[in-house]
C-alpha atoms as a PDB file:
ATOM      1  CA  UNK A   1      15.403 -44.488  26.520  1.00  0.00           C
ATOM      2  CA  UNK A   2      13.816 -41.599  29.022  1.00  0.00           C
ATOM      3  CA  UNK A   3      13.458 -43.585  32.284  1.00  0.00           C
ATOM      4  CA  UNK A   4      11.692 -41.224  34.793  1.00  0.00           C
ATOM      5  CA  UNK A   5       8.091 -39.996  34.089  1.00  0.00           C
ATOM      6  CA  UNK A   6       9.055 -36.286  33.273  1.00  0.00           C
ATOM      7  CA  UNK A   7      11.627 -37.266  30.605  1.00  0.00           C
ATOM      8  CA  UNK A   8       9.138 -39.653  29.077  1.00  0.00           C
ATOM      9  CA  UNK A   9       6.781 -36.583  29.082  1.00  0.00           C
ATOM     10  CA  UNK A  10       9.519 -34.531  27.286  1.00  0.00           C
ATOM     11  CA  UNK A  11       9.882 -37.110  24.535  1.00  0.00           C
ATOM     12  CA  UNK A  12       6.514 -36.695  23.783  1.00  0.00           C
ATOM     13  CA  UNK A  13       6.485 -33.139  23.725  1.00  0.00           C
ATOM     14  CA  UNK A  14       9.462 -33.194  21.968  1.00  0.00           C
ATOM     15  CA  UNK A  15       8.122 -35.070  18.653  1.00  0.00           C
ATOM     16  CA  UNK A  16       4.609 -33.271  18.713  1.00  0.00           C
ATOM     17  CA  UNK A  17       6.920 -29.860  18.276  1.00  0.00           C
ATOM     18  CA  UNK A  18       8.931 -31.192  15.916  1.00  0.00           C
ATOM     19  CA  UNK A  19       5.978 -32.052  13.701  1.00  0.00           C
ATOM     20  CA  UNK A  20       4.566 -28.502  13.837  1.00  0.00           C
ATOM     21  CA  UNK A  21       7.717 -26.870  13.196  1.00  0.00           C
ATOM     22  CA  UNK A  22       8.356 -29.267  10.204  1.00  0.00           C
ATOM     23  CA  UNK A  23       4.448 -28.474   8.817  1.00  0.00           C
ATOM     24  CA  UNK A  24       5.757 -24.448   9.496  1.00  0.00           C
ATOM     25  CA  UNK A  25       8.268 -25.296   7.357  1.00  0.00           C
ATOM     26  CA  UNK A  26       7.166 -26.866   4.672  1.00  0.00           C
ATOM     27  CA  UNK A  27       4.296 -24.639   4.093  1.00  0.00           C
ATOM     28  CA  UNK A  28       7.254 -21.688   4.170  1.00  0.00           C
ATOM     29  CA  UNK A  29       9.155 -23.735   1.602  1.00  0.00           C
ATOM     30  CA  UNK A  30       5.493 -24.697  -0.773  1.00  0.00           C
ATOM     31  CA  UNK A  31       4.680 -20.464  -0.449  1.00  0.00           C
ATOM     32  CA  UNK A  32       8.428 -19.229  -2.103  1.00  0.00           C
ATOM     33  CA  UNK A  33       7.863 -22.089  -4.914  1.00  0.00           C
ATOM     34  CA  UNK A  34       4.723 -20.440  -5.687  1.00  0.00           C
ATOM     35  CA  UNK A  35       6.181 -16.837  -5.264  1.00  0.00           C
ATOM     36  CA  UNK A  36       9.188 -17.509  -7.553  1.00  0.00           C
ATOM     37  CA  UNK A  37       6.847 -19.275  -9.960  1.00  0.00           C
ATOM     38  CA  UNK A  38       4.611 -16.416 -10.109  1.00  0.00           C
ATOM     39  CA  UNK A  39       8.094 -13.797 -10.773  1.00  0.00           C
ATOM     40  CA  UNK A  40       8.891 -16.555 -13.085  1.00  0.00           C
ATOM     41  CA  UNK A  41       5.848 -16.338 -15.377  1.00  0.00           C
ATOM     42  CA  UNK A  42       5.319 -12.701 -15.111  1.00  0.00           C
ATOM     43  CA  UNK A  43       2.368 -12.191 -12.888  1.00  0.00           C
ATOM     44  CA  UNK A  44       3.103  -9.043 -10.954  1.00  0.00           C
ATOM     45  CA  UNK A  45      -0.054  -8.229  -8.873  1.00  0.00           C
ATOM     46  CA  UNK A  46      -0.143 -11.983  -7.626  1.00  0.00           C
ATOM     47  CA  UNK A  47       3.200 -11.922  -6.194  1.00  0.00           C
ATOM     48  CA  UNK A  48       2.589  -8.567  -4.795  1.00  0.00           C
ATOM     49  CA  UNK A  49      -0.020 -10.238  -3.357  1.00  0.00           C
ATOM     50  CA  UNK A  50       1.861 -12.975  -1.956  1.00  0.00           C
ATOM     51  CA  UNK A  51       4.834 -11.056  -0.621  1.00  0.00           C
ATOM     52  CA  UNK A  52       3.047  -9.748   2.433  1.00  0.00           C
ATOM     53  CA  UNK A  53       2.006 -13.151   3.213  1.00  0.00           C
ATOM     54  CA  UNK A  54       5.623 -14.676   2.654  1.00  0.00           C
ATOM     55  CA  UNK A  55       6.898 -11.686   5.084  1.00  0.00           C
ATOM     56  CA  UNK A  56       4.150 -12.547   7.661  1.00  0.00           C
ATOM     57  CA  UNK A  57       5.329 -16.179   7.659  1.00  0.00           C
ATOM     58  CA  UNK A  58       9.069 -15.163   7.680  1.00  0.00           C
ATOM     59  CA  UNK A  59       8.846 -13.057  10.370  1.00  0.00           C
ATOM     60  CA  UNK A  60       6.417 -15.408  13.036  1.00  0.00           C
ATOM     61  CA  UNK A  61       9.558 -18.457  12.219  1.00  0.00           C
ATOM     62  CA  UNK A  62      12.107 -15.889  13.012  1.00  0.00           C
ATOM     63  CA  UNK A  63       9.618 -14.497  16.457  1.00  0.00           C
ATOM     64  CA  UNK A  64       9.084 -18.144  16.980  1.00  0.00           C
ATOM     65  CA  UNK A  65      13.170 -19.270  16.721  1.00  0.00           C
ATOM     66  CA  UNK A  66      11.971 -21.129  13.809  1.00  0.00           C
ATOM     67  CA  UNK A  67      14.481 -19.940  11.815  1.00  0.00           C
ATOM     68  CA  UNK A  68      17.570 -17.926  13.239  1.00  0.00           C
ATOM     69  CA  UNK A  69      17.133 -13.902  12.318  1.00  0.00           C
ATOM     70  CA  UNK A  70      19.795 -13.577  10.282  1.00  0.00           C
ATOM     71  CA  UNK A  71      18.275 -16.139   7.884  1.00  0.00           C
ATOM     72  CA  UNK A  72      15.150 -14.577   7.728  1.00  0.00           C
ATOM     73  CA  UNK A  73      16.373 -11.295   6.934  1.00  0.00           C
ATOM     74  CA  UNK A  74      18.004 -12.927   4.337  1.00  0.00           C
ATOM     75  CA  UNK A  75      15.781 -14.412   2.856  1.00  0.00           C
ATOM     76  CA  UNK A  76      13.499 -11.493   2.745  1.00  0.00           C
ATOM     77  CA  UNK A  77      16.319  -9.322   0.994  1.00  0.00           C
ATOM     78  CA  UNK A  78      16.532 -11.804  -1.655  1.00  0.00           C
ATOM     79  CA  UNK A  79      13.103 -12.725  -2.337  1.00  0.00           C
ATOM     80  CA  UNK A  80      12.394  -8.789  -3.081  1.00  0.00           C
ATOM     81  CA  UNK A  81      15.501  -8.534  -4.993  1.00  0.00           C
ATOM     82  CA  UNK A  82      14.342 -11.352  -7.366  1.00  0.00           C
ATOM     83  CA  UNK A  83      11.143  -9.582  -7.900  1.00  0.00           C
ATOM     84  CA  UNK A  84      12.778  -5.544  -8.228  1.00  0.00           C
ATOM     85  CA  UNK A  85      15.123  -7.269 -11.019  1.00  0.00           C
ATOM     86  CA  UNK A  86      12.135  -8.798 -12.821  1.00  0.00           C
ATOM     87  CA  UNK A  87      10.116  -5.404 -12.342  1.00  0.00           C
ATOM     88  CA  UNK A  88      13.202  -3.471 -13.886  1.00  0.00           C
ATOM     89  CA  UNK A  89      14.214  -5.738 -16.540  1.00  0.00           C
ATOM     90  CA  UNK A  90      10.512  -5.466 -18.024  1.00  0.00           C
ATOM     91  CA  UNK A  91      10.086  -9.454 -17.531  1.00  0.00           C
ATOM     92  CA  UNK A  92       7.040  -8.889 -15.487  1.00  0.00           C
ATOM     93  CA  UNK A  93       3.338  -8.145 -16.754  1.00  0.00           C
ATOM     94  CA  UNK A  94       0.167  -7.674 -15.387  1.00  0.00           C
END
């Protein structure tokens, strides 16, 4: 248990940030569900659509130490490379 006031305040501080990076998260997490669903059943301009947003959102967690660089890089190579195989392999349509 924090005993002086500034460790108390730290606590505090501590769970609120937690929360919001946990919400960042999760809304990262919801966003590629709906981006592989989309490669999934063939919609093309939709997850076009979507990847600038999904880069925008990997990008501010890897600005914000959200998520370490390295991840998001990877991430971002394999997201695209899931959608350039569907493209080539004639899977998607518009």
């Amino acid at each position: 248990m924090p005993i002086t006031k500034s460790a108390k305040e730290a606590v505090k501080k501590n769970q609120k940030q937690r929360k919001t990076n946990f919400k960042k998260l999760e809304n990262f997490k919801k966003t590629k569900k709906k981006f592989l669903k989309l490669i999934e059943d063939g919609k093309t301009e939709e997850a076009k659509k979507m990847e600038s947003r999904l880069y925008k959102m990997l990008d501010k967690a890897a600005k914000t130490n959200l998520m370490e660089e390295n991840k998001v890089n990877r991430e971002k190579s394999r997201l695209m490379k899931k959608l350039k195989t569907n493209l080539k392999s004639g899977k998607l349509t518009k």
